[in-house]
Protein backbone atom coordinates (compact mmCIF):
# COMPACT_ATOMS: atom_id res chain seq x y z
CA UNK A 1 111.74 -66.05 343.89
CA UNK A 2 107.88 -66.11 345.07
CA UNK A 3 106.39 -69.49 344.04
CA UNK A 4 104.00 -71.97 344.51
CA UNK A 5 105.99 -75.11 343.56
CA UNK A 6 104.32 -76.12 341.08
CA UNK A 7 105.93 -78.54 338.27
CA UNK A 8 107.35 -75.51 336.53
CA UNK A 9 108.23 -73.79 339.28
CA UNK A 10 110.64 -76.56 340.45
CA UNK A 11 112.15 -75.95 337.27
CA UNK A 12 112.27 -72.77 337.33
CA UNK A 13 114.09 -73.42 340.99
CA UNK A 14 116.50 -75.85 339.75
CA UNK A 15 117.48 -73.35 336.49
CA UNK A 16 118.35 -70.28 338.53
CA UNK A 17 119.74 -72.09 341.55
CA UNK A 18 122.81 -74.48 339.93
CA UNK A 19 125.82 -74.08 341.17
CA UNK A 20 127.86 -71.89 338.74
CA UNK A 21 124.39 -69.54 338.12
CA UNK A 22 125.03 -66.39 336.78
CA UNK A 23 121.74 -65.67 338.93
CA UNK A 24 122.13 -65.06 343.50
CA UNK A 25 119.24 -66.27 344.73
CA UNK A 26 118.41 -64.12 348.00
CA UNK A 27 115.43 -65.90 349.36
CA UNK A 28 112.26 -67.88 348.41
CA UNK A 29 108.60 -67.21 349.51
CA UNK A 30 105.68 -69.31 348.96
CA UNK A 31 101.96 -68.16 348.02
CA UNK A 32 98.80 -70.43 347.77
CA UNK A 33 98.03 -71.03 343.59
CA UNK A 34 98.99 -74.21 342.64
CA UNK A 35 98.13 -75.78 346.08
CA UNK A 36 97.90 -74.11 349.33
CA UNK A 37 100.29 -72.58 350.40
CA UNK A 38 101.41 -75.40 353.28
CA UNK A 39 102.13 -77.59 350.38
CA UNK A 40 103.67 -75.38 347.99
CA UNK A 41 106.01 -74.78 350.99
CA UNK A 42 106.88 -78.53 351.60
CA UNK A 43 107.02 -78.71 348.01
CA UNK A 44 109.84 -76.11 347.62
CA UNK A 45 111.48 -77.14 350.62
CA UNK A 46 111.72 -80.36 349.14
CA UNK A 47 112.72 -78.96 346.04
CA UNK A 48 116.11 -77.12 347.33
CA UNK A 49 116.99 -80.36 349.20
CA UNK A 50 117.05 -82.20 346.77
CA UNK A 51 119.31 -79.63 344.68
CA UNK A 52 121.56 -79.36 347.41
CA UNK A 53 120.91 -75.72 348.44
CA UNK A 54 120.18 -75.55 352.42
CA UNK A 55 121.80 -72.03 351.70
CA UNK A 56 118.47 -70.56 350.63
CA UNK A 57 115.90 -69.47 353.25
CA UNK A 58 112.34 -69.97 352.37
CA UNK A 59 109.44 -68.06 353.93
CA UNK A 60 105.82 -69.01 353.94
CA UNK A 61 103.28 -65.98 352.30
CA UNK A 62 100.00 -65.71 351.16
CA UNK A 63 97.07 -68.43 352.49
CA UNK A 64 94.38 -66.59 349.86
CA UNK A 65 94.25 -63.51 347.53
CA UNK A 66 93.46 -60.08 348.76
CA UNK A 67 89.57 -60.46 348.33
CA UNK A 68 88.38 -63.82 347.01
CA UNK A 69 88.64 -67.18 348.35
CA UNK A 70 91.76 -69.44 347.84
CA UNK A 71 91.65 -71.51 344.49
CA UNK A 72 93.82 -74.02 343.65
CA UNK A 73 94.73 -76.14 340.45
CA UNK A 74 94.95 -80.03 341.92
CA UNK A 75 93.58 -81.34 338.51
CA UNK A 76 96.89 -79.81 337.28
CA UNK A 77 99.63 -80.19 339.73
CA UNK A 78 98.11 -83.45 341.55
CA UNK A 79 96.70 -83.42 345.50
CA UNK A 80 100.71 -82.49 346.96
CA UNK A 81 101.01 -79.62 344.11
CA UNK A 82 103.92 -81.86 342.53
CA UNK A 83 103.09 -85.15 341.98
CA UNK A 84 105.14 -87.65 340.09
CA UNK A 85 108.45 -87.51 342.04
CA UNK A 86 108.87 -89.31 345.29
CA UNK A 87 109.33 -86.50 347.76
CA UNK A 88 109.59 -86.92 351.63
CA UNK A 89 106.53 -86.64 353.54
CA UNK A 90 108.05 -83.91 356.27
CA UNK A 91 110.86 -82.35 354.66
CA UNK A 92 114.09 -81.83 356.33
CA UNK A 93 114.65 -78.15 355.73
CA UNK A 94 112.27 -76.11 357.59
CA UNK A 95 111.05 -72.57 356.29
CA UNK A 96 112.15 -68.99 358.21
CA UNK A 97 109.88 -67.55 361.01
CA UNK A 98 109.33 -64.59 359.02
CA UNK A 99 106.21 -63.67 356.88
CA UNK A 100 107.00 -63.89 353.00
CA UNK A 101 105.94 -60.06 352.76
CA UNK A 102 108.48 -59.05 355.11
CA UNK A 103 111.21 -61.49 353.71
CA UNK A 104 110.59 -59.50 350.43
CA UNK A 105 110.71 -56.38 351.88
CA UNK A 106 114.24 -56.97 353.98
CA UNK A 107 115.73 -58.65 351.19
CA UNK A 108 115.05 -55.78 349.04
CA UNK A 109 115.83 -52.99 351.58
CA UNK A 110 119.20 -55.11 352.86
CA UNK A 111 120.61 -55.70 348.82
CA UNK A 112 123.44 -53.80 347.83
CA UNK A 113 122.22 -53.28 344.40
CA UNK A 114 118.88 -53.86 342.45
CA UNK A 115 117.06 -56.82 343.37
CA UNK A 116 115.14 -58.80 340.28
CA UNK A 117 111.84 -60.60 342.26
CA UNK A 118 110.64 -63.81 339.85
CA UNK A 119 106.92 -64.54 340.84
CA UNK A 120 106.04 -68.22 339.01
CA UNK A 121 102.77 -68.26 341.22
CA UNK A 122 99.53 -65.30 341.97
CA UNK A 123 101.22 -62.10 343.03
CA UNK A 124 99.51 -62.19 346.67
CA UNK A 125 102.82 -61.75 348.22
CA UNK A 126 104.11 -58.63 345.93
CA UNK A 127 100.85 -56.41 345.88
CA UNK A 128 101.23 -56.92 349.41
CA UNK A 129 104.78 -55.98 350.05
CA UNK A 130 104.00 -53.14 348.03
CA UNK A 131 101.50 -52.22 350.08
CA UNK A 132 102.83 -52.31 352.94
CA UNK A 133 105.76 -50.76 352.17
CA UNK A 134 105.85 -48.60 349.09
CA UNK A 135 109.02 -47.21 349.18
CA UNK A 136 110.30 -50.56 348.24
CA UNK A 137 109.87 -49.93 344.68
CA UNK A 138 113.55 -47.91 344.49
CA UNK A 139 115.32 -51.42 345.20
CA UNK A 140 113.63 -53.04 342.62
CA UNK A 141 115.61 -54.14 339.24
CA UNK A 142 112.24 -55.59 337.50
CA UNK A 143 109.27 -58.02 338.55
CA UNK A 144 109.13 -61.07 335.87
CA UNK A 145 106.79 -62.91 336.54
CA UNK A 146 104.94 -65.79 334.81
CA UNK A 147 101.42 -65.46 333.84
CA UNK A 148 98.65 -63.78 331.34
CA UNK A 149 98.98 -63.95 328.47
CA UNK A 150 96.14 -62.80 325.43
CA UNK A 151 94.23 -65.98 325.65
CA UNK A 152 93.44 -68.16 329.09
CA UNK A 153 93.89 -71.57 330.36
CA UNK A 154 91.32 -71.38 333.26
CA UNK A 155 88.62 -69.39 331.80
CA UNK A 156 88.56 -68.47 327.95
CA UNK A 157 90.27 -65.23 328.75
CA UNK A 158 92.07 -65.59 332.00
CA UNK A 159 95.45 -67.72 333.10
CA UNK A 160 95.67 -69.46 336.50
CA UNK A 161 98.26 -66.94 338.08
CA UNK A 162 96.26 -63.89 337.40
CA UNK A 163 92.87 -65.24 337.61
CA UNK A 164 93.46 -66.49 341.54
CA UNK A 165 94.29 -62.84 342.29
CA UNK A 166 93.48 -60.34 339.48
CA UNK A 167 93.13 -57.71 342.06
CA UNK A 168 96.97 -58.20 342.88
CA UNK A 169 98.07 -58.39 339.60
CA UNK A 170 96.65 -55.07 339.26
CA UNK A 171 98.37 -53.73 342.10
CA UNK A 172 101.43 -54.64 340.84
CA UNK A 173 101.27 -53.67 336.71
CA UNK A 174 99.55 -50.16 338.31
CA UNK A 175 103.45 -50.04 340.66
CA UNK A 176 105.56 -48.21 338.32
CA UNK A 177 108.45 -50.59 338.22
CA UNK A 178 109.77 -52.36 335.45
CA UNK A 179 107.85 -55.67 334.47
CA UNK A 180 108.47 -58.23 332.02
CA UNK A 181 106.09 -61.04 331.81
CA UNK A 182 105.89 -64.42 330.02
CA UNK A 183 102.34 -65.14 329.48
CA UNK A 184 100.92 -68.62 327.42
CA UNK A 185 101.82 -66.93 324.19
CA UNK A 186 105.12 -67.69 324.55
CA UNK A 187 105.22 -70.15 326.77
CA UNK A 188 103.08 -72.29 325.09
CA UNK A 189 105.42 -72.28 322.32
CA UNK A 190 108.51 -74.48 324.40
CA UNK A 191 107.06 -77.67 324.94
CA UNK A 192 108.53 -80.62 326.79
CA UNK A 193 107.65 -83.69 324.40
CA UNK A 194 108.39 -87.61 324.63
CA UNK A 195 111.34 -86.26 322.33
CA UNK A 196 112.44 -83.35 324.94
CA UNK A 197 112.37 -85.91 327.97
CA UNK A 198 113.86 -88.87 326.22
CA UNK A 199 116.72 -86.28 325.73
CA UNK A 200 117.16 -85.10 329.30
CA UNK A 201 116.95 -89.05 330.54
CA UNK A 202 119.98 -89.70 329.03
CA UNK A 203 121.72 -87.04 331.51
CA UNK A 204 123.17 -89.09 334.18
CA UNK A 205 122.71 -87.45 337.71
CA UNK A 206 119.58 -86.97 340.57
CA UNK A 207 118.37 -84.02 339.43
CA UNK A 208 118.24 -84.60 335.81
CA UNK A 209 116.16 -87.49 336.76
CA UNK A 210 114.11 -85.78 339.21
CA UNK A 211 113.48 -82.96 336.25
CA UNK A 212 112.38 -85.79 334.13
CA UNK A 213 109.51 -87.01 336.64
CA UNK A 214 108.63 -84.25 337.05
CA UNK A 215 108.07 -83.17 332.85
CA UNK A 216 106.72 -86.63 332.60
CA UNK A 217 103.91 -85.73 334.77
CA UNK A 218 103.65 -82.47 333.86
CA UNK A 219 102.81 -84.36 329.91
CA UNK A 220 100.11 -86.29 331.17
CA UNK A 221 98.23 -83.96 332.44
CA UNK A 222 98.32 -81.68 329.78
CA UNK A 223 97.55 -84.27 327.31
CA UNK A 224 94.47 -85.16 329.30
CA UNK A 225 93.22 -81.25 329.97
CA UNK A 226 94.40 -79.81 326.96
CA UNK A 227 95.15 -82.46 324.64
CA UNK A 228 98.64 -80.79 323.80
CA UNK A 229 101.25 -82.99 323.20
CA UNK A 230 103.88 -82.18 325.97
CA UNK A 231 104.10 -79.83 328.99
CA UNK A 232 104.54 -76.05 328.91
CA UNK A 233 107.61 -75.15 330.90
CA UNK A 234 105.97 -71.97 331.81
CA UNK A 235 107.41 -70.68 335.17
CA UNK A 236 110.88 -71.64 333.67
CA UNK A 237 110.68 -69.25 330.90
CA UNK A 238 111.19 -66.19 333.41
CA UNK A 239 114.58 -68.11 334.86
CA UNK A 240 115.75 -68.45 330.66
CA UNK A 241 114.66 -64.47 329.94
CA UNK A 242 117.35 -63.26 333.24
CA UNK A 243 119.84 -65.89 331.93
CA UNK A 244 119.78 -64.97 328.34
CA UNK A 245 116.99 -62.43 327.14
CA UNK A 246 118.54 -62.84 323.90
CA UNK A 247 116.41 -66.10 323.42
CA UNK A 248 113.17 -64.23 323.82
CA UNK A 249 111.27 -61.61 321.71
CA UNK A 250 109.97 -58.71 324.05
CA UNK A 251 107.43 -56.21 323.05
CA UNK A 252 107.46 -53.17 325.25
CA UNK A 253 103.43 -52.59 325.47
CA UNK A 254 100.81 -51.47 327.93
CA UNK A 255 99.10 -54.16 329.95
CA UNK A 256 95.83 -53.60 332.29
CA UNK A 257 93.87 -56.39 334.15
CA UNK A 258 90.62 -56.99 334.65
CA UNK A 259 89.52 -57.38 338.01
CA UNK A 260 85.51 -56.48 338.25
CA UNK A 261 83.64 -58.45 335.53
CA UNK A 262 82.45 -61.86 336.52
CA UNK A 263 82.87 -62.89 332.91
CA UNK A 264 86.32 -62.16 332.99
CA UNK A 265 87.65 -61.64 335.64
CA UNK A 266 91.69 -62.04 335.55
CA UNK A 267 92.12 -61.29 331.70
CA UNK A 268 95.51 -59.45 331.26
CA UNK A 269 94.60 -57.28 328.63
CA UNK A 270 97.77 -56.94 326.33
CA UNK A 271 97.52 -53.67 324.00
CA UNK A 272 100.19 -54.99 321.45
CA UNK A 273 98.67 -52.51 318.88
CA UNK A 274 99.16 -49.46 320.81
CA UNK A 275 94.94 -49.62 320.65
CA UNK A 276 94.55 -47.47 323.80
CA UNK A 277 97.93 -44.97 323.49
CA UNK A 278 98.74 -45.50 326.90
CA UNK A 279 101.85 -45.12 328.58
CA UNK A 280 103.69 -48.49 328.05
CA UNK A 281 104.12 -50.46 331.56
CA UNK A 282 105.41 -53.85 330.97
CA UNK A 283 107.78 -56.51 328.47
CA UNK A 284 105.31 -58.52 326.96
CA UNK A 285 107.24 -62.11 325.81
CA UNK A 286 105.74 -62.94 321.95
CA UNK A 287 108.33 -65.40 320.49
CA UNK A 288 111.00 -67.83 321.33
CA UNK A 289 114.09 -69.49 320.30
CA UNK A 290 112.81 -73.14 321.21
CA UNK A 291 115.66 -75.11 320.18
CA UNK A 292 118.14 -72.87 322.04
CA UNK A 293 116.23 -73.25 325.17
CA UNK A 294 116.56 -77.05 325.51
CA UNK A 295 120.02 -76.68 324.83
CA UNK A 296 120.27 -74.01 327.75
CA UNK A 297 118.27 -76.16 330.19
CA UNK A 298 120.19 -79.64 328.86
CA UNK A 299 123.26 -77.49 329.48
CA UNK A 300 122.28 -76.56 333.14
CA UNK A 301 121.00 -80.16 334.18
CA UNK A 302 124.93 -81.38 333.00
CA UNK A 303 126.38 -79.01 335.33
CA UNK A 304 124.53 -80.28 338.19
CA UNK A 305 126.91 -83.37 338.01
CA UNK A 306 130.02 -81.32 338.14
């Protein structure tokens, strides 16, 4: 899982890493987005403390995309990257000595069977793995990752992920391997609401509470930005799709990004009419089945108390 914790991606952490998870979670690296990339790795390391996983290794990546200078999204995520919760100042777990990029590429090399890699955050860390070593691509089971979409929330056109580092992105959707990505369109669609939290608080244990602050948060500052009435769950999404893809609608399509217009830079550009005829490269997430993903998440945050 490559991250930068991130609201979402604590959620998307605390999804895929429960205890009876049909999901093995080999390692995760950290990549400046959200916040830089020192804070998104307190923030994770944080985050698997407090779910009770010192099992998981987590190696630092990416201080700034390949080519532009580091952006981050405070007015989002607050000054630590995850505001709202009290988290420890100087967390107890401490991450790996080894680079993200190399973590990815062992971990890949060292599986005994296809390896799925989850990026919630820019793809900094994968363009570079692939990079640097190509021949990782034959280990690879997909890359879902959250982000795109055919509209933008941080230009008109462009989302944060692939805006920060559209020249990665295109690295990666240019790789050849199997991609299935969960963009606004859907993930704008599975809101958490006053309803949606009031329903989790009733869950009695730590980290139903702790998911609670942090989709109370997450509310507020999408009420103020975007005057929507509860918080996307976007990073999540791609932990739902590898529990049960039956929940989501997939369209298999051909997706480019734009990476040399100043206008727009970072637009994913999503040919879900077959406009262009080329050769399809990714899963492109259109619809969900909302009400069975608060039941699968409600379902999840229960177990942690068993």
């Amino acid at each position: 899982m490559d991250c930068d914790p991130g609201h979402d991606d604590a959620i998307a952490l605390i999804l895929a890493g429960a205890k009876h998870s049909a999901l093995e979670i080999l390692a995760v690296t950290t990549v400046a987005g959200n916040q830089s990339v020192e804070k998104n790795t307190k923030n994770a390391l944080n985050i698997l403390e407090v779910m009770g996983r010192k099992d998981i290794g987590v190696s630092v990546g990416a201080t700034r995309p390949l080519i532009k200078p580091a952006s981050f999204a405070a007015q989002i995520h607050g000054d630590t990257g995850l505001d709202g919760p009290k988290l420890p100042e100087v967390p107890t777990l401490k991450p790996t000595a080894k680079h993200a990029v190399d973590t990815i590429i062992e971990s890949l090399k060292q599986s005994t069977e296809p390896v799925t890699i989850v990026a919630t955050g820019p793809l900094t860390n994968i363009a570079t793995a692939l990079i640097k070593e190509p021949s990782i691509t034959q280990y690879i089971e997909s890359i879902t990752i959250m982000g795109g979409g055919t509209f933008g929330n941080w230009t008109p056109t462009a989302e944060f992920n692939i805006w920060v580092d559209a020249e990665a992105a295109t690295r990666v959707f240019d790789s050849g391997v199997p991609i299935n990505v969960f963009g606004l369109d859907v993930t704008h669609q599975v809101l958490a609401t006053d309803e949606v939290i009031q329903r989790f608080a009733k869950i009695e244990n730590p980290i139903a509470r702790f998911v609670v602050e942090l989709l109370t948060f997450f509310k507020s500052t999408y009420k103020t930005h975007f005057n929507m009435d509860g918080g996307p769950i976007h990073d999540a999404c791609t932990i739902l799709y590898l529990l049960k893809p039956e929940l989501f609608t997939m369209q298999h399509t051909h997706i480019d990004i734009e990476h040399q217009s100043a206008l727009t830079y970072g637009t994913m550009v999503v040919d879900l009419s077959n406009v262009l005829q080329k050769e399809n490269n990714a899963y492109f997430a259109t619809a969900v089945d909302v009400p069975k993903v608060w039941d699968l998440i409600e379902n999840i945050l229960e177990s942690y108390a068993q």
